[in-house]
Structures are given as structure tokens and as C-alpha cells.
C-alpha atoms as a PDB file:
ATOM      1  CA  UNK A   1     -13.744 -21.939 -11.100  1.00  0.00           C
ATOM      2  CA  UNK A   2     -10.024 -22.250 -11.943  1.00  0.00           C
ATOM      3  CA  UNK A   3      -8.091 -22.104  -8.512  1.00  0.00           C
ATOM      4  CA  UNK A   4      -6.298 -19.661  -9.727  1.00  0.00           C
ATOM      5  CA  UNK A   5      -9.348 -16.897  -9.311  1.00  0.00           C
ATOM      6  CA  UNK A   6      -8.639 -17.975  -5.967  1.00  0.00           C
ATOM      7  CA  UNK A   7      -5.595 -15.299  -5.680  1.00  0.00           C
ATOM      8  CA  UNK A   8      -8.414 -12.535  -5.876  1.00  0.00           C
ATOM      9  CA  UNK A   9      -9.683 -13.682  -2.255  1.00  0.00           C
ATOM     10  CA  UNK A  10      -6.064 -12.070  -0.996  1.00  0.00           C
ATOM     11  CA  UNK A  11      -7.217  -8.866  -1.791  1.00  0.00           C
ATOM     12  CA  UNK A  12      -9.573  -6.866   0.683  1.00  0.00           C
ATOM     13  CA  UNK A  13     -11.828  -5.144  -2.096  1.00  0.00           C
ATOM     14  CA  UNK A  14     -12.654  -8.791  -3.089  1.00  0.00           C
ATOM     15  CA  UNK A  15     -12.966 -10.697   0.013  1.00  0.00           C
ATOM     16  CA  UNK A  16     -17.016 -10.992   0.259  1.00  0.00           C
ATOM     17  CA  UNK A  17     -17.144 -12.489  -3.368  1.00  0.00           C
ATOM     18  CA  UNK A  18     -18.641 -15.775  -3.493  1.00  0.00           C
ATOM     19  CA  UNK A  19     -16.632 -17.973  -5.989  1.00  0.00           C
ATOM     20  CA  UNK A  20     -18.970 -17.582  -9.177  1.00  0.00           C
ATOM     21  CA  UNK A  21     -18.164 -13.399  -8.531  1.00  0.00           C
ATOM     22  CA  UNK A  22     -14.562 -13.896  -7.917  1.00  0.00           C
ATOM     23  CA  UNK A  23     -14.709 -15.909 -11.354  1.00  0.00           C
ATOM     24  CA  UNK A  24     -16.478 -12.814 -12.986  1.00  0.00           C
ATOM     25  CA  UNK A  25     -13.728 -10.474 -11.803  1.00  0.00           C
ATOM     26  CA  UNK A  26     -10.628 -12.697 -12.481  1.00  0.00           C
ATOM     27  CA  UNK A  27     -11.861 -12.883 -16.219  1.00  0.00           C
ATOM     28  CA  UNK A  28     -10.682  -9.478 -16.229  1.00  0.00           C
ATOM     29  CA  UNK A  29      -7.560  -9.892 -14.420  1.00  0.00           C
ATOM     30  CA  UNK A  30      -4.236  -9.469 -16.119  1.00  0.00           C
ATOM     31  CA  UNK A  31      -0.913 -10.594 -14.370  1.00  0.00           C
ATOM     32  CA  UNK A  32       2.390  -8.269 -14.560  1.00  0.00           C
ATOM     33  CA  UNK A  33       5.785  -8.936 -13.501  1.00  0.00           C
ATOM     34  CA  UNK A  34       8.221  -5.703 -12.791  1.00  0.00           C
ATOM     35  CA  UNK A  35      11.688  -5.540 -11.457  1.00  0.00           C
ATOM     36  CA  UNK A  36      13.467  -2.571  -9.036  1.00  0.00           C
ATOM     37  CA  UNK A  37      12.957   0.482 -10.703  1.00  0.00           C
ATOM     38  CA  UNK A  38      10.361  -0.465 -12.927  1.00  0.00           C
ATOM     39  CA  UNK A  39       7.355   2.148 -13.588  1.00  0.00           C
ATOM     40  CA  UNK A  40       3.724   0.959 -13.276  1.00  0.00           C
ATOM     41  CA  UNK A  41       2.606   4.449 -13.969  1.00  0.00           C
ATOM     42  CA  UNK A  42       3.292   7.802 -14.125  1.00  0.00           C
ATOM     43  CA  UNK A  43       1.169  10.964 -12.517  1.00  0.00           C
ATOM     44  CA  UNK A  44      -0.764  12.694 -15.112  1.00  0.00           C
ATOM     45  CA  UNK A  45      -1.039   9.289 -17.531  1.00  0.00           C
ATOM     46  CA  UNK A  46      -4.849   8.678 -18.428  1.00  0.00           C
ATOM     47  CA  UNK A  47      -6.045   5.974 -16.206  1.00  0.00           C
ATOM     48  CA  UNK A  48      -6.446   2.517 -17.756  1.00  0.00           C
ATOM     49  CA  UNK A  49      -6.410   0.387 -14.853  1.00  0.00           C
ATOM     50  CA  UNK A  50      -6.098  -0.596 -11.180  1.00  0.00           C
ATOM     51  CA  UNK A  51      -3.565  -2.547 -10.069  1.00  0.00           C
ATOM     52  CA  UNK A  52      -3.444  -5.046  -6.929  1.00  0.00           C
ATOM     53  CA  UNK A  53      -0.120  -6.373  -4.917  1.00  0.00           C
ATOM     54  CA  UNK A  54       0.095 -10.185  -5.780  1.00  0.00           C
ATOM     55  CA  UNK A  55       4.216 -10.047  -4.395  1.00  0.00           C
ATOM     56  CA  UNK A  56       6.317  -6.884  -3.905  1.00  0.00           C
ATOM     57  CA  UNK A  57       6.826  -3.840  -2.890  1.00  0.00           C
ATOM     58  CA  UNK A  58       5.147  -0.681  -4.737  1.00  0.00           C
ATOM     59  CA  UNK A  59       5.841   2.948  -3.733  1.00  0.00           C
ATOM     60  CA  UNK A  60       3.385   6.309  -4.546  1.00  0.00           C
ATOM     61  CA  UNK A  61       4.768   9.334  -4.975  1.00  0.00           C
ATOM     62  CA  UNK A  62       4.848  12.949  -6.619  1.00  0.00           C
ATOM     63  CA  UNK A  63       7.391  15.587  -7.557  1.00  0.00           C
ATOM     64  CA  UNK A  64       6.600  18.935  -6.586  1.00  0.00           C
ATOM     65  CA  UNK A  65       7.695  22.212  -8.872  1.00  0.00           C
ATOM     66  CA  UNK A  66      11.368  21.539  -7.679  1.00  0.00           C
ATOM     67  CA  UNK A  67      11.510  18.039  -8.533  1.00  0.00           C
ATOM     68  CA  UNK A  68      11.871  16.383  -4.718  1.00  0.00           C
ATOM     69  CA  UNK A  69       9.847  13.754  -4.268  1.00  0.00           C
ATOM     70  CA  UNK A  70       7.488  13.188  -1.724  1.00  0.00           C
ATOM     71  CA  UNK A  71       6.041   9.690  -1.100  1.00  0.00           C
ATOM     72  CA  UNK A  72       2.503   9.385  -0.127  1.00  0.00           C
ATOM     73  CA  UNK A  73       2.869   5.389   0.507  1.00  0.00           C
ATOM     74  CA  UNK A  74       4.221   2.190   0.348  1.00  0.00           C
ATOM     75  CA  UNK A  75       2.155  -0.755  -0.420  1.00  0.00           C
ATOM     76  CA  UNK A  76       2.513  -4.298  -0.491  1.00  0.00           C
ATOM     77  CA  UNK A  77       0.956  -7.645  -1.026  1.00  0.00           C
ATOM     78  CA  UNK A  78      -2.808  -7.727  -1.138  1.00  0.00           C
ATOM     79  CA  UNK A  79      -2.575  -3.780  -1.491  1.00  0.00           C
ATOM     80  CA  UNK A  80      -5.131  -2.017  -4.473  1.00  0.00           C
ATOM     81  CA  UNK A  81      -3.742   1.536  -6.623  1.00  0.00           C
ATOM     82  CA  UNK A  82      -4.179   3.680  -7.107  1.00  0.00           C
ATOM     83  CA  UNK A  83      -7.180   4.450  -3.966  1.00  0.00           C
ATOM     84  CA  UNK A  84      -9.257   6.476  -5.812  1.00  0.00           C
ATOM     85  CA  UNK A  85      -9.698   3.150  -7.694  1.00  0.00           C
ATOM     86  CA  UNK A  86     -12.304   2.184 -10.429  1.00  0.00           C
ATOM     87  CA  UNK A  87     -14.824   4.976  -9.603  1.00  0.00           C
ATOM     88  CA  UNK A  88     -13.403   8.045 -11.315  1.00  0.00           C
ATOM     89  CA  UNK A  89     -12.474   9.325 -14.940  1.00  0.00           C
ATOM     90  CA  UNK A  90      -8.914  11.812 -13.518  1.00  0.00           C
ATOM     91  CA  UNK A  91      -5.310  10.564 -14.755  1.00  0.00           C
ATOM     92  CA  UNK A  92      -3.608   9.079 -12.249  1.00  0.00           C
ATOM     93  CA  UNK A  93      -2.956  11.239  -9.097  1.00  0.00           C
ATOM     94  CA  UNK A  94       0.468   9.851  -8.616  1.00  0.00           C
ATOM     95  CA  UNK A  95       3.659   8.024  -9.917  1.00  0.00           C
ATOM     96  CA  UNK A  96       3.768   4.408  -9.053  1.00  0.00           C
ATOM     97  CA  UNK A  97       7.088   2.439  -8.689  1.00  0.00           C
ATOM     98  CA  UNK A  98       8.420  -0.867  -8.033  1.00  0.00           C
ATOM     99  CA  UNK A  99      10.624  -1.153  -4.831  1.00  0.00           C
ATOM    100  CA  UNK A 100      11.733  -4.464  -5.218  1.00  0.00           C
ATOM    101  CA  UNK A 101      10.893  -7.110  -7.620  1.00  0.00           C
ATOM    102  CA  UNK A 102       7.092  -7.614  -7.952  1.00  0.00           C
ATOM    103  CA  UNK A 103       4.007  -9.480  -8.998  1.00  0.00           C
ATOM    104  CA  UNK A 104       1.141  -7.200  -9.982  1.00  0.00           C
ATOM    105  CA  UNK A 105      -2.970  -8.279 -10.891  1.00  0.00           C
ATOM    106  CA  UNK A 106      -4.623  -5.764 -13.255  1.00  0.00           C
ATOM    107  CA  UNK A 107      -8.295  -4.741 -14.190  1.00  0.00           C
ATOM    108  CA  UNK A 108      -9.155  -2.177 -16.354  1.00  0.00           C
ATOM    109  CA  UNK A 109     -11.297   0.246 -15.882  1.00  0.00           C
ATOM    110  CA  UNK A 110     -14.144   0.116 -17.936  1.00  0.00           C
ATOM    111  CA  UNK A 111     -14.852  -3.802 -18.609  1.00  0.00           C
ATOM    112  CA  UNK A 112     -14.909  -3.150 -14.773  1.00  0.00           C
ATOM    113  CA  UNK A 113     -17.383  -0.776 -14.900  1.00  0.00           C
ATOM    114  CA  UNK A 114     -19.522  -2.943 -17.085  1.00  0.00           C
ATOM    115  CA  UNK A 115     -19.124  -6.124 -14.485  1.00  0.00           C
ATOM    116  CA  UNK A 116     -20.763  -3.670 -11.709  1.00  0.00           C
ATOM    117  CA  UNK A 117     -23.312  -3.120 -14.225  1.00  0.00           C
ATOM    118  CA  UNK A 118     -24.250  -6.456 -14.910  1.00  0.00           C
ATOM    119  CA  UNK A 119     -23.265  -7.682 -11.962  1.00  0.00           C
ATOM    120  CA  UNK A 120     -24.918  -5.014  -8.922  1.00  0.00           C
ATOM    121  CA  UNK A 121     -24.496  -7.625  -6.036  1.00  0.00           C
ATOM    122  CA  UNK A 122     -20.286  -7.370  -7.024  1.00  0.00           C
ATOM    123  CA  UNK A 123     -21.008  -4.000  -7.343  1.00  0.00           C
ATOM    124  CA  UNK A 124     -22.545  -3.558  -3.257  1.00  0.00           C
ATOM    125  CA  UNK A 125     -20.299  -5.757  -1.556  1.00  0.00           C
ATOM    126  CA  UNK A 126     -17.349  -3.770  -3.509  1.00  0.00           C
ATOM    127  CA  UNK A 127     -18.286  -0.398  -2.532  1.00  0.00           C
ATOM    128  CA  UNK A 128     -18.881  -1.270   1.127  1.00  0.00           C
ATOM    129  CA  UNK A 129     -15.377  -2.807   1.424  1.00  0.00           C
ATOM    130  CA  UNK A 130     -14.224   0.278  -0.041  1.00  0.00           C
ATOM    131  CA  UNK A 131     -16.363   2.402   2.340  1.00  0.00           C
ATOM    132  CA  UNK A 132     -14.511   0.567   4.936  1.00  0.00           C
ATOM    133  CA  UNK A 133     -11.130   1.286   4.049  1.00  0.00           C
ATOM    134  CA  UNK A 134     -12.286   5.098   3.482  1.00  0.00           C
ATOM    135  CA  UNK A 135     -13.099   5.632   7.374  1.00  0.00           C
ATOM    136  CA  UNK A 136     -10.236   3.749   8.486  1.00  0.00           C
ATOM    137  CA  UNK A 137      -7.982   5.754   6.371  1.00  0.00           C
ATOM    138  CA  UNK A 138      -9.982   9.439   7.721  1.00  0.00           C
ATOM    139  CA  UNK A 139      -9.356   7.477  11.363  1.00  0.00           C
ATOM    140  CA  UNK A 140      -5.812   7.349  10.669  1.00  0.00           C
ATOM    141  CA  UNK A 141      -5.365  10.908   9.467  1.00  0.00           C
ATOM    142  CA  UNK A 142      -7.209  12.542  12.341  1.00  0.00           C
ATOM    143  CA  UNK A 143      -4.775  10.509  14.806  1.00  0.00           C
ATOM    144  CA  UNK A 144      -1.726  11.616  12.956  1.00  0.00           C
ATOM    145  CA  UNK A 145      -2.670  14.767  12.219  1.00  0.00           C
ATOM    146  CA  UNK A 146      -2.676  15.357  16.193  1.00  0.00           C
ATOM    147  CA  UNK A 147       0.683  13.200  16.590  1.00  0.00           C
ATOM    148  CA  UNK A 148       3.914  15.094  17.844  1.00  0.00           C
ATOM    149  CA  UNK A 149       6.870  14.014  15.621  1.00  0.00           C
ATOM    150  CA  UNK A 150       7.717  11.505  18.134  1.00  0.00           C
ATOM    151  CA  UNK A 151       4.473   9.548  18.065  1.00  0.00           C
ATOM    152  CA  UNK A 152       4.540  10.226  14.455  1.00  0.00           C
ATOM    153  CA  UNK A 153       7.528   7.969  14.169  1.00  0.00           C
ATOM    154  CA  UNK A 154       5.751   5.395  16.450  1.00  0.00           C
ATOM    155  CA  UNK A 155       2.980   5.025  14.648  1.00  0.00           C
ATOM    156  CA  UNK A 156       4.713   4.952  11.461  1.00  0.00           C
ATOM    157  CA  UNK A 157       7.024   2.109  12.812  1.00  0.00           C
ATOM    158  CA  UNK A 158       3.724   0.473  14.206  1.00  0.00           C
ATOM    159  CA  UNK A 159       2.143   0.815  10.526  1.00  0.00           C
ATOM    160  CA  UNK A 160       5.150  -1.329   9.096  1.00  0.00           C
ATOM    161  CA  UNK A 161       4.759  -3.981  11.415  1.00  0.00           C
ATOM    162  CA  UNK A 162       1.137  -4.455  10.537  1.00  0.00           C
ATOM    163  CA  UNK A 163       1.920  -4.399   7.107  1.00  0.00           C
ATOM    164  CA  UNK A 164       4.892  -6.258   6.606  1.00  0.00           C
ATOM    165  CA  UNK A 165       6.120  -7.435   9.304  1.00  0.00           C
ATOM    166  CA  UNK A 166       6.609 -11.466  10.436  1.00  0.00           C
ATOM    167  CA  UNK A 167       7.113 -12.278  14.016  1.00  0.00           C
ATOM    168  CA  UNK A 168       9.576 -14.285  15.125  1.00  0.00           C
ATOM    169  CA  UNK A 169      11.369 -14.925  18.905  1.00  0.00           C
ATOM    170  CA  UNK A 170      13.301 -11.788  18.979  1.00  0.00           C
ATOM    171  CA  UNK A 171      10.700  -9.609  17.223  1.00  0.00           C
ATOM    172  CA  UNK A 172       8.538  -8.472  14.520  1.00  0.00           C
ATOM    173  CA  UNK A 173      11.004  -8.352  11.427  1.00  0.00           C
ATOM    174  CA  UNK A 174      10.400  -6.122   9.027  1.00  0.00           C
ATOM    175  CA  UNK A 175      12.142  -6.231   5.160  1.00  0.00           C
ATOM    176  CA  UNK A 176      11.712  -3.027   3.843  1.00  0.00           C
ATOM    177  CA  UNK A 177      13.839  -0.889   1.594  1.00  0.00           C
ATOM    178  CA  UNK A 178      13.627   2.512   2.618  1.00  0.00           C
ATOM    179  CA  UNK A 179      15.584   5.629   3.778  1.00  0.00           C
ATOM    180  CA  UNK A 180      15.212   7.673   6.663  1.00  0.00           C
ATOM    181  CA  UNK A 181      14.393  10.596   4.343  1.00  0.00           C
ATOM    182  CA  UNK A 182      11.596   8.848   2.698  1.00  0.00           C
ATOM    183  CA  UNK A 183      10.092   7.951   6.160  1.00  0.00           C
ATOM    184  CA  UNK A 184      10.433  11.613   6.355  1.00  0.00           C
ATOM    185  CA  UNK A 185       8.192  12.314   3.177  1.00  0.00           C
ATOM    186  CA  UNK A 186       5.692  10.068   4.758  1.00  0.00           C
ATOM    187  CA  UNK A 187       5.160  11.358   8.025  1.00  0.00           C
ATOM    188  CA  UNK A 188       5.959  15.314   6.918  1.00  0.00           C
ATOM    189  CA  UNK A 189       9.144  15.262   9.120  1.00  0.00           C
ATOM    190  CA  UNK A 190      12.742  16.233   8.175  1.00  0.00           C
ATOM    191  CA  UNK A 191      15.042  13.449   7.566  1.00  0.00           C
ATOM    192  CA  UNK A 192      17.681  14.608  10.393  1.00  0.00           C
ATOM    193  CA  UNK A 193      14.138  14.360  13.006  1.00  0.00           C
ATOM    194  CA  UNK A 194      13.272  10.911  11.627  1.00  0.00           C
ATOM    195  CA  UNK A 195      16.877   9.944  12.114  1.00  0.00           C
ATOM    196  CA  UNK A 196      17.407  11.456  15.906  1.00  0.00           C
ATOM    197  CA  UNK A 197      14.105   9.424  17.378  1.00  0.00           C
ATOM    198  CA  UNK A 198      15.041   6.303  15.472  1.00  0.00           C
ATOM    199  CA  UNK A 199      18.405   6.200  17.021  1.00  0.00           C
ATOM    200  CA  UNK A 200      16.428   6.965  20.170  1.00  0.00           C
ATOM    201  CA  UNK A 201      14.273   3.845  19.902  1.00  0.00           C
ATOM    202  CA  UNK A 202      17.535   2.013  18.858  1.00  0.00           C
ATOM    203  CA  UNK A 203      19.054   2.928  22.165  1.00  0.00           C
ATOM    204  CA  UNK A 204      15.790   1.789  24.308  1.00  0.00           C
ATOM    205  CA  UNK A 205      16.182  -1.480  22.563  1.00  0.00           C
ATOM    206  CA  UNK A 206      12.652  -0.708  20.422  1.00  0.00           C
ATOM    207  CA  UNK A 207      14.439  -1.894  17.519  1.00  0.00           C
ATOM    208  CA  UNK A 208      17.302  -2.776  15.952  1.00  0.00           C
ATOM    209  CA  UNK A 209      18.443  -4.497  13.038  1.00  0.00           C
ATOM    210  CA  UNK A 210      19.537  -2.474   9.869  1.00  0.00           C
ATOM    211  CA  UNK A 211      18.428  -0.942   6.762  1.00  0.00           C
ATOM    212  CA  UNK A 212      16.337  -3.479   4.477  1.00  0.00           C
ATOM    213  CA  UNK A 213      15.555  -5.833   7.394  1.00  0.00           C
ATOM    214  CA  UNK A 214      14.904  -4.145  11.051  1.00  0.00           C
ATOM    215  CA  UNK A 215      13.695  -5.717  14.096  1.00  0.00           C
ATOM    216  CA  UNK A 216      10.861  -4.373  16.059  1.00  0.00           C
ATOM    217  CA  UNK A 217      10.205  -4.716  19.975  1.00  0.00           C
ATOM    218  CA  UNK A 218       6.957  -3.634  19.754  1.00  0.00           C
ATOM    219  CA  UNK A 219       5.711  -4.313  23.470  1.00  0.00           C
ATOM    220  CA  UNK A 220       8.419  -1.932  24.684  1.00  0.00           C
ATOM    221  CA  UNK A 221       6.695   0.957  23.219  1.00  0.00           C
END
């Protein structure tokens, strides 16, 4: 198997895959390379593919009938779009864009399809990872949905350290691009809320830092 199949293991939908199935899948595979700005899709396209996080930021979003944008997440590295995935025929539910300069892995949809079919033990240990990742995500929605705006902040700041964050002596840092408003679109708080409780965690020395690289004291939460 070419080590390079070996990227595939990085990604959760593909980590039970012995190597002959991750050699299957990255037969399929197609590497893209986008800058800032860049487009991966649009909402409404006709689906062609998933894509997976090699390097990069990606953000998810749609404009409503006004044309404000509301972000439903930011993903990086190891991270699959859209969620819905390989498993259903609709365009794609959102726009997709690059927020930084990225490395993407694509696999289109219905040579996919055709693996599973050939393939059912891929097709198993696929679905039960994404089974997984279906009741963690409901988990996370039930907590948030009972979340003050206050917690909703902490556990949004607690979701970026997981996800991108390093530790070092002083903290976990966190590089990440993004406005207090679009926090806002995240959590489904206004952008003067999001920006009165982070200045509150600022001031109990929770974190600090600035925009595009912040520094979180987790422990003193």
C-alpha cells in the first residue's frame, strides 16, 4: 500500500480500516489545494463529493432571505463535509469556504457508493463511526440547547481548544481566524453578548491573547 493511503488513517470515518481497505478508499481520493477565500462549494450545488481536512481551516455557512450569514461550523484537520456525507442524493445543505490556506482529500459520491457495495465490511465499520459521531453531536446539542449565554460561550471556547488548540506552558493556544460576530452565529448569541463575556473571561485571566492566536486558561474555568 503506498504510504501515502496512510493520510486516510487521520480521518475518524476511516480509522477502523485495515490497510488493504484504506488502499480501496484512497484509490478514490483526490487531493485539492485552496487559498483564503476560496469556495469548495456552494449551498444548493448538486452534490459530487465529500471532502476531508488534510491542513486548514474550512467554514459552513448559509445566507438567509436578507443575505447575513450565519455559520453553522468551523472545521479543521481530520474534519469530513459536508455531515450528511456519502449517504444522501440533496445538493449541498450549505456553502463551504476556505478560512485560511488549505489542503483538502476528496471522494465522490458514487464510485463511493459502489466501494460499500463491493466492499460491505468498509461499508459496517464506516457507518458505525458515523453512528458515533451522530450521538455525540445530539449529546452536544441537548447540552447547549440548555446552556445560558454564558456557558454557551464556555463551551464554545472549550470546543476550540479541543479542536485546535496546542498546549504549551502558559496555555492552550489557539490560531483561529474569527470574529466575535461569527462566534455569535455559532452559538445563536448577539455579537455585543459574545463580546461582553469574552472581555469578562479576559479580565479573570481565562484567556488572553488576541484575534487569530488566543490563549486559553482552561483550568480556571
Amino acid at each position: 500500500m503506498p504510504m501515502s493511503a496512510e493520510l486516510l488513517r487521520q480521518i475518524s470515518l476511516f480509522k477502523d480500516l485495515t490497510a488493504e481497505e484504506l488502499a480501496h478508499v484512497y484509490q478514490l481520493t483526490v487531493e485539492h489545494h485552496y487559498q483564503r477565500g476560496d469556495y469548495v462549494f456552494m449551498e444548493g450545488q448538486e452534490r459530487e463529493a465529500v471532502y476531508f481536512i488534510r491542513r486548514g481551516l474550512i467554514k459552513t455557512f448559509k445566507v438567509d432571505d436578507e443575505g447575513r450569514e450565519h455559520i453553522i461550523n468551523i472545521l479543521g484537520r481530520g474534519s469530513m463535509f459536508p455531515h450528511v456525507g456519502f449517504f444522501q442524493d440533496t445538493p449541498y445543505p450549505a456553502t463551504a469556504e476556505a478560512m485560511e490556506s488549505s489542503i483538502l482529500l476528496s471522494i465522490r459520491c458514487r464510485p463511493f457508493d459502489q466501494l460499500l457495495t463491493e466492499k460491505p465490511e468498509i461499508a459496517r465499520k464506516v457507518m458505525r463511526v458515523m453512528g458515533e459521531r451522530i450521538l455525540l453531536l445530539q449529546s452536544k446539542l441537548q447540552e447547549l440547547a440548555s446552556y445560558d449565554s454564558h456557558d454557551r460561550v464556555i463551551a464554545l471556547l472549550r470546543h476550540f481548544a479541543e479542536e485546535y488548540g496546542e498546549p504549551h506552558a502558559d496555555g492552550i493556544h489557539v490560531k483561529l481566524p474569527i470574529t466575535h460576530g461569527e462566534m455569535a452565529n455559532m452559538i445563536g448569541m448577539t455579537r455585543e453578548s459574545v463580546n461582553r463575556i469574552w472581555n469578562q473571561l479576559r479580565r479573570e485571566g481565562v484567556l488572553s491573547g488576541q484575534r487569530d492566536e488566543w490563549i486559553f486558561n482552561i483550568e480556571r474555568l
